[in-house]
N, C-alpha and C. Protein backbone atom coordinates (compact mmCIF):
# COMPACT_ATOMS: atom_id res chain seq x y z
N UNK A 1 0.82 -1.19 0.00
CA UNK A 1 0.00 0.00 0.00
C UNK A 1 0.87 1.26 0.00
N UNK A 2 1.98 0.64 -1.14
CA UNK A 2 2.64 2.42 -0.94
C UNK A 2 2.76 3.45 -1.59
N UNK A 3 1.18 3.40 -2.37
CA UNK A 3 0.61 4.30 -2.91
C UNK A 3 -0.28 5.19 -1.88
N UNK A 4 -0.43 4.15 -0.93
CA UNK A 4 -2.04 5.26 -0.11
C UNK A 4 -0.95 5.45 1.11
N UNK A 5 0.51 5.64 1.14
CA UNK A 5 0.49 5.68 2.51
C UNK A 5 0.71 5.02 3.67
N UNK A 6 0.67 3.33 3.41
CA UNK A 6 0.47 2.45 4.40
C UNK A 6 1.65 2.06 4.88
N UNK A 7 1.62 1.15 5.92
CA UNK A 7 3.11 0.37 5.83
C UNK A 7 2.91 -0.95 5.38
N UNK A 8 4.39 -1.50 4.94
CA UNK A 8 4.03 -2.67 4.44
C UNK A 8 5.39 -3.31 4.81
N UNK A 9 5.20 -4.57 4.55
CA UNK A 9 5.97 -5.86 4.68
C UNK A 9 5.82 -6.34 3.67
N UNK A 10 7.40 -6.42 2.94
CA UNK A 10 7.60 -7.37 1.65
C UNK A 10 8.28 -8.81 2.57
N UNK A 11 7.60 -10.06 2.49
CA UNK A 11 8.41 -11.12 2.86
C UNK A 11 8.75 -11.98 1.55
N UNK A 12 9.88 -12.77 1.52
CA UNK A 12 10.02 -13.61 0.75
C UNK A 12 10.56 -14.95 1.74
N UNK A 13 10.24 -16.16 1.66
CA UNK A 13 10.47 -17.53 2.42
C UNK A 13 11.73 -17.93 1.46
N UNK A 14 12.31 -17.60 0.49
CA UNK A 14 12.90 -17.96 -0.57
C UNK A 14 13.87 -16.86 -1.32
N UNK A 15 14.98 -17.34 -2.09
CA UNK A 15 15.57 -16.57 -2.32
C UNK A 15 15.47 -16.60 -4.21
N UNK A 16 15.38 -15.34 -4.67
CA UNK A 16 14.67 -15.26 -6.18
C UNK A 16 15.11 -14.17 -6.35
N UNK A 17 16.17 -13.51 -6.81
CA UNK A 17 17.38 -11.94 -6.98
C UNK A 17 16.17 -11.95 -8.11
N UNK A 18 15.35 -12.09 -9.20
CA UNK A 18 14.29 -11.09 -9.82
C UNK A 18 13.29 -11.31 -9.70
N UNK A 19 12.74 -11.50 -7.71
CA UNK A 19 11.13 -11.31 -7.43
C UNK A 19 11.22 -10.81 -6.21
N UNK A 20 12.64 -10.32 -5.39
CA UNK A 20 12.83 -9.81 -4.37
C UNK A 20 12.84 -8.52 -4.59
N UNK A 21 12.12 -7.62 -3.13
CA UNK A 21 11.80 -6.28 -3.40
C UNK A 21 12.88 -5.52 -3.60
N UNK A 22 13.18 -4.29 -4.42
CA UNK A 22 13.79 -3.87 -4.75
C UNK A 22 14.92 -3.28 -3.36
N UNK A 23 14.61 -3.06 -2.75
CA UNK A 23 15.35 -2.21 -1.45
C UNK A 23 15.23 -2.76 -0.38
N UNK A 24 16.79 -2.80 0.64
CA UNK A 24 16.40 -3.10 2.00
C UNK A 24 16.02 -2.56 2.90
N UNK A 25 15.16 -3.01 4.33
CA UNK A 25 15.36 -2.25 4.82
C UNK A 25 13.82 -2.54 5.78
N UNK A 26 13.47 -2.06 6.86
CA UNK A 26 12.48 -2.65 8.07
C UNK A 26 11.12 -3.58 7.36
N UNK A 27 11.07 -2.88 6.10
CA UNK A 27 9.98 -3.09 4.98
C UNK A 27 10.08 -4.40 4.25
N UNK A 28 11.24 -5.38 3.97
CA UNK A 28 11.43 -5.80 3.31
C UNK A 28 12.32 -7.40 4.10
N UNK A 29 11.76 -8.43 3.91
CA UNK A 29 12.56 -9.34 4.83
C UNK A 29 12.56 -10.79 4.23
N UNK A 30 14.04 -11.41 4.07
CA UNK A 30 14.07 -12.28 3.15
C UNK A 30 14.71 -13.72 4.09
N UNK A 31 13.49 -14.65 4.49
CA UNK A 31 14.03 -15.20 4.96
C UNK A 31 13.06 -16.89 5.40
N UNK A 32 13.34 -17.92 6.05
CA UNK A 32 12.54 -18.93 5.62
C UNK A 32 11.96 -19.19 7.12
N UNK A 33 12.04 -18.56 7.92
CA UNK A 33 11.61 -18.71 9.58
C UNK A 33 10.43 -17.67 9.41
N UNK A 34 9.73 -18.62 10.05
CA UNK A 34 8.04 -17.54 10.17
C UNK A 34 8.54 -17.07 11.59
N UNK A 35 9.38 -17.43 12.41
CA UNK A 35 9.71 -16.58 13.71
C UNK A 35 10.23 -15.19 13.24
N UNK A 36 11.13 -15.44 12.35
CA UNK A 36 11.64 -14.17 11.74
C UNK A 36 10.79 -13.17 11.03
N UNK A 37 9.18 -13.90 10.50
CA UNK A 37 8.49 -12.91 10.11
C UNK A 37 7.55 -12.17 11.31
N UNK A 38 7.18 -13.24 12.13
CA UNK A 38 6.20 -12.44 13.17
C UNK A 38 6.89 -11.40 13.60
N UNK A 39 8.52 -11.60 14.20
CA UNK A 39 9.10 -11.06 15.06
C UNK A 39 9.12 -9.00 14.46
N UNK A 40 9.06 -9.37 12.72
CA UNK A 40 9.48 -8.40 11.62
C UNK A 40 8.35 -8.04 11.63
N UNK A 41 6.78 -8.68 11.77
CA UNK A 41 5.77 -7.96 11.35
C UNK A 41 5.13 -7.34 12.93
N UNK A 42 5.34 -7.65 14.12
CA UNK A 42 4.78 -7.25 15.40
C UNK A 42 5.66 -5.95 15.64
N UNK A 43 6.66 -5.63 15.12
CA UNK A 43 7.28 -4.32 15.24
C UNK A 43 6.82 -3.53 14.30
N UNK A 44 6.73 -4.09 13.22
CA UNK A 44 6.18 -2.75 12.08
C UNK A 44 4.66 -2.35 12.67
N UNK A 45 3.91 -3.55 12.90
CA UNK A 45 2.44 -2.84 13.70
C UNK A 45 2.69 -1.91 15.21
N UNK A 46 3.44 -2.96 15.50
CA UNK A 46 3.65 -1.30 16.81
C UNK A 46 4.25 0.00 16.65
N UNK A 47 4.94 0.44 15.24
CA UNK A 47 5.02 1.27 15.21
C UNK A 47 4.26 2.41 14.58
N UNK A 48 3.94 3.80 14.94
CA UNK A 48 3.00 4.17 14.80
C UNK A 48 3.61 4.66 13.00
N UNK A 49 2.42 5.29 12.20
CA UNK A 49 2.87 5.59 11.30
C UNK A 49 4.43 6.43 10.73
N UNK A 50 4.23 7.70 11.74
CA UNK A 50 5.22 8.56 12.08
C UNK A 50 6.41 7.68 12.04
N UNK A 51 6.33 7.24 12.77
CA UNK A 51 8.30 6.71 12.89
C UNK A 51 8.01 5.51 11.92
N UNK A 52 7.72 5.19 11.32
CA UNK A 52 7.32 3.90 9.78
C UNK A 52 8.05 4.83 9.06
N UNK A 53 7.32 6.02 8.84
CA UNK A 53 7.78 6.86 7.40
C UNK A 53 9.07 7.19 7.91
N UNK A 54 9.41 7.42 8.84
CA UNK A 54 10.37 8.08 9.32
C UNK A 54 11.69 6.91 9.48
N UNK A 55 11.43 6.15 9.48
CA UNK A 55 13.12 4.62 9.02
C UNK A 55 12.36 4.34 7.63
N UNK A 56 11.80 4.58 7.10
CA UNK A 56 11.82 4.37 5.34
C UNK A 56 11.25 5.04 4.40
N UNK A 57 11.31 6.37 4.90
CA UNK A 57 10.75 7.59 3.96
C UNK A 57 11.88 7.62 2.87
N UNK A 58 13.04 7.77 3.28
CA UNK A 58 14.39 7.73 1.63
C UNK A 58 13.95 6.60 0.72
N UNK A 59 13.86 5.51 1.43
CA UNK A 59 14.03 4.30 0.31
C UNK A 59 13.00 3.81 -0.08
N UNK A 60 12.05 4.18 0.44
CA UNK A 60 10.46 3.95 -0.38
C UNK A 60 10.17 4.71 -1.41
N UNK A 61 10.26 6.36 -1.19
CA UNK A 61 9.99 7.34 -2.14
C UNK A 61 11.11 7.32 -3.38
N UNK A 62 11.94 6.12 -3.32
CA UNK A 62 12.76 5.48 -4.31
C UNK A 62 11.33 4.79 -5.33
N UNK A 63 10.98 3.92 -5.14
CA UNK A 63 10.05 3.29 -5.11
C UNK A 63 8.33 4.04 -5.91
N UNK A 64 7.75 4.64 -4.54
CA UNK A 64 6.73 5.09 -4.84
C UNK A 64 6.90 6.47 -3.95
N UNK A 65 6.43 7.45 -4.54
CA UNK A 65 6.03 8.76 -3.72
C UNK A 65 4.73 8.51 -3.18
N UNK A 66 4.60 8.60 -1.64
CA UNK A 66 2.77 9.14 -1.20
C UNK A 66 3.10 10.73 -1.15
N UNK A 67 1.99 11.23 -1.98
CA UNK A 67 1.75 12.80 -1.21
C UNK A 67 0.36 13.00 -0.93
N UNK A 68 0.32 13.34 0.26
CA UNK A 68 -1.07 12.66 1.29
C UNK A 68 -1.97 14.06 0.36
N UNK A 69 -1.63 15.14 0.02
CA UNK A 69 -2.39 15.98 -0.59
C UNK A 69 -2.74 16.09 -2.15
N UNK A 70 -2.38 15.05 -2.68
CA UNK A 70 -2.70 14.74 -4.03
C UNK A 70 -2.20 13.37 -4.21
N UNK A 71 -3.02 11.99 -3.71
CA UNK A 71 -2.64 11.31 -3.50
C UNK A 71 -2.83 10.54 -5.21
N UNK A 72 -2.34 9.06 -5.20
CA UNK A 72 -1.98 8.61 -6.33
C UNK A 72 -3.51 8.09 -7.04
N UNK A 73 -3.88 7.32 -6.28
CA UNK A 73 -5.31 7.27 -6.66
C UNK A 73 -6.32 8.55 -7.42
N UNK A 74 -6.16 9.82 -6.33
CA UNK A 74 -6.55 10.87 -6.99
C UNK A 74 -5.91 11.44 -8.62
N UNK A 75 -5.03 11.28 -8.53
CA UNK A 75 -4.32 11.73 -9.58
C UNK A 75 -4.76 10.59 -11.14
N UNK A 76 -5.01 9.03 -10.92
CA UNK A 76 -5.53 8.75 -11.65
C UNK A 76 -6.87 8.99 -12.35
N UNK A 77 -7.61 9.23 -11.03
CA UNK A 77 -9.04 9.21 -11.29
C UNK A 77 -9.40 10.57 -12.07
N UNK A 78 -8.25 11.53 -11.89
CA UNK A 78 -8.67 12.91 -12.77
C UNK A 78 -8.15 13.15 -14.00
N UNK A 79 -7.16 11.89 -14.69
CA UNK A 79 -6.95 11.13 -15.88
C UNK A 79 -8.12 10.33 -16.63
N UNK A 80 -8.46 9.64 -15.79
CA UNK A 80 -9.82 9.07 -16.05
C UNK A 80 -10.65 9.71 -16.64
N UNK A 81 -11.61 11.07 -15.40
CA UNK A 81 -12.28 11.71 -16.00
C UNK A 81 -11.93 12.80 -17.09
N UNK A 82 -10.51 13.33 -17.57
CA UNK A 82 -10.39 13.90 -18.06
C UNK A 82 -10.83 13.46 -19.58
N UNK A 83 -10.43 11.57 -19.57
CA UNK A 83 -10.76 10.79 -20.76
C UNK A 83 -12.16 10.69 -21.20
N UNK A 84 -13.24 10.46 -19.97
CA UNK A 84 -14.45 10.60 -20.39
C UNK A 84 -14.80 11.32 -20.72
N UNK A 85 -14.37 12.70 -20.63
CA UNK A 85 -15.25 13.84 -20.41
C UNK A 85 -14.60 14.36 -22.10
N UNK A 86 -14.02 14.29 -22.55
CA UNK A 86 -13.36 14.73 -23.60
C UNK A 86 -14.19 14.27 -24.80
């Protein structure tokens, strides 16, 4: 969801260099222990959004930009209508 904003967890159980997420980093965890995922996903939920964006605001907006005031969704949908309406 890092178009709207959200946090997310990329896991992979497996190792695949062209289906692994592009960047490392709290977001992203490559490994075959589901201990290692709970342990990875009970910290990303406790943290509140604020400090989420804040250990992966650089290397996401690699990725995807959110801008909470013209968000991505919006920006399609006024492509959209610009198509109908034409």
């Amino acid at each position: 969801m890092l178009g709207a904003g959200k946090k997310i967890l990329s896991w992979r159980s497996y190792s695949d260099k062209d289906r692994n997420f592009p960047l490392d980093g709290i977001f992203s965890l490559q490994s075959r222990s589901y201990k290692d995922f709970e342990k990875r996903l009970k910290n990303i939920l406790k943290m509140n959004i604020k400090t989420y964006s804040r250990k992966t605001n650089r290397n996401i907006s690699y990725i995807m930009r959110y801008e909470k005031k013209n968000p991505a969704k919006e920006k399609i949908l006024q492509i959209i209508k610009g198509y109908i309406n034409d």
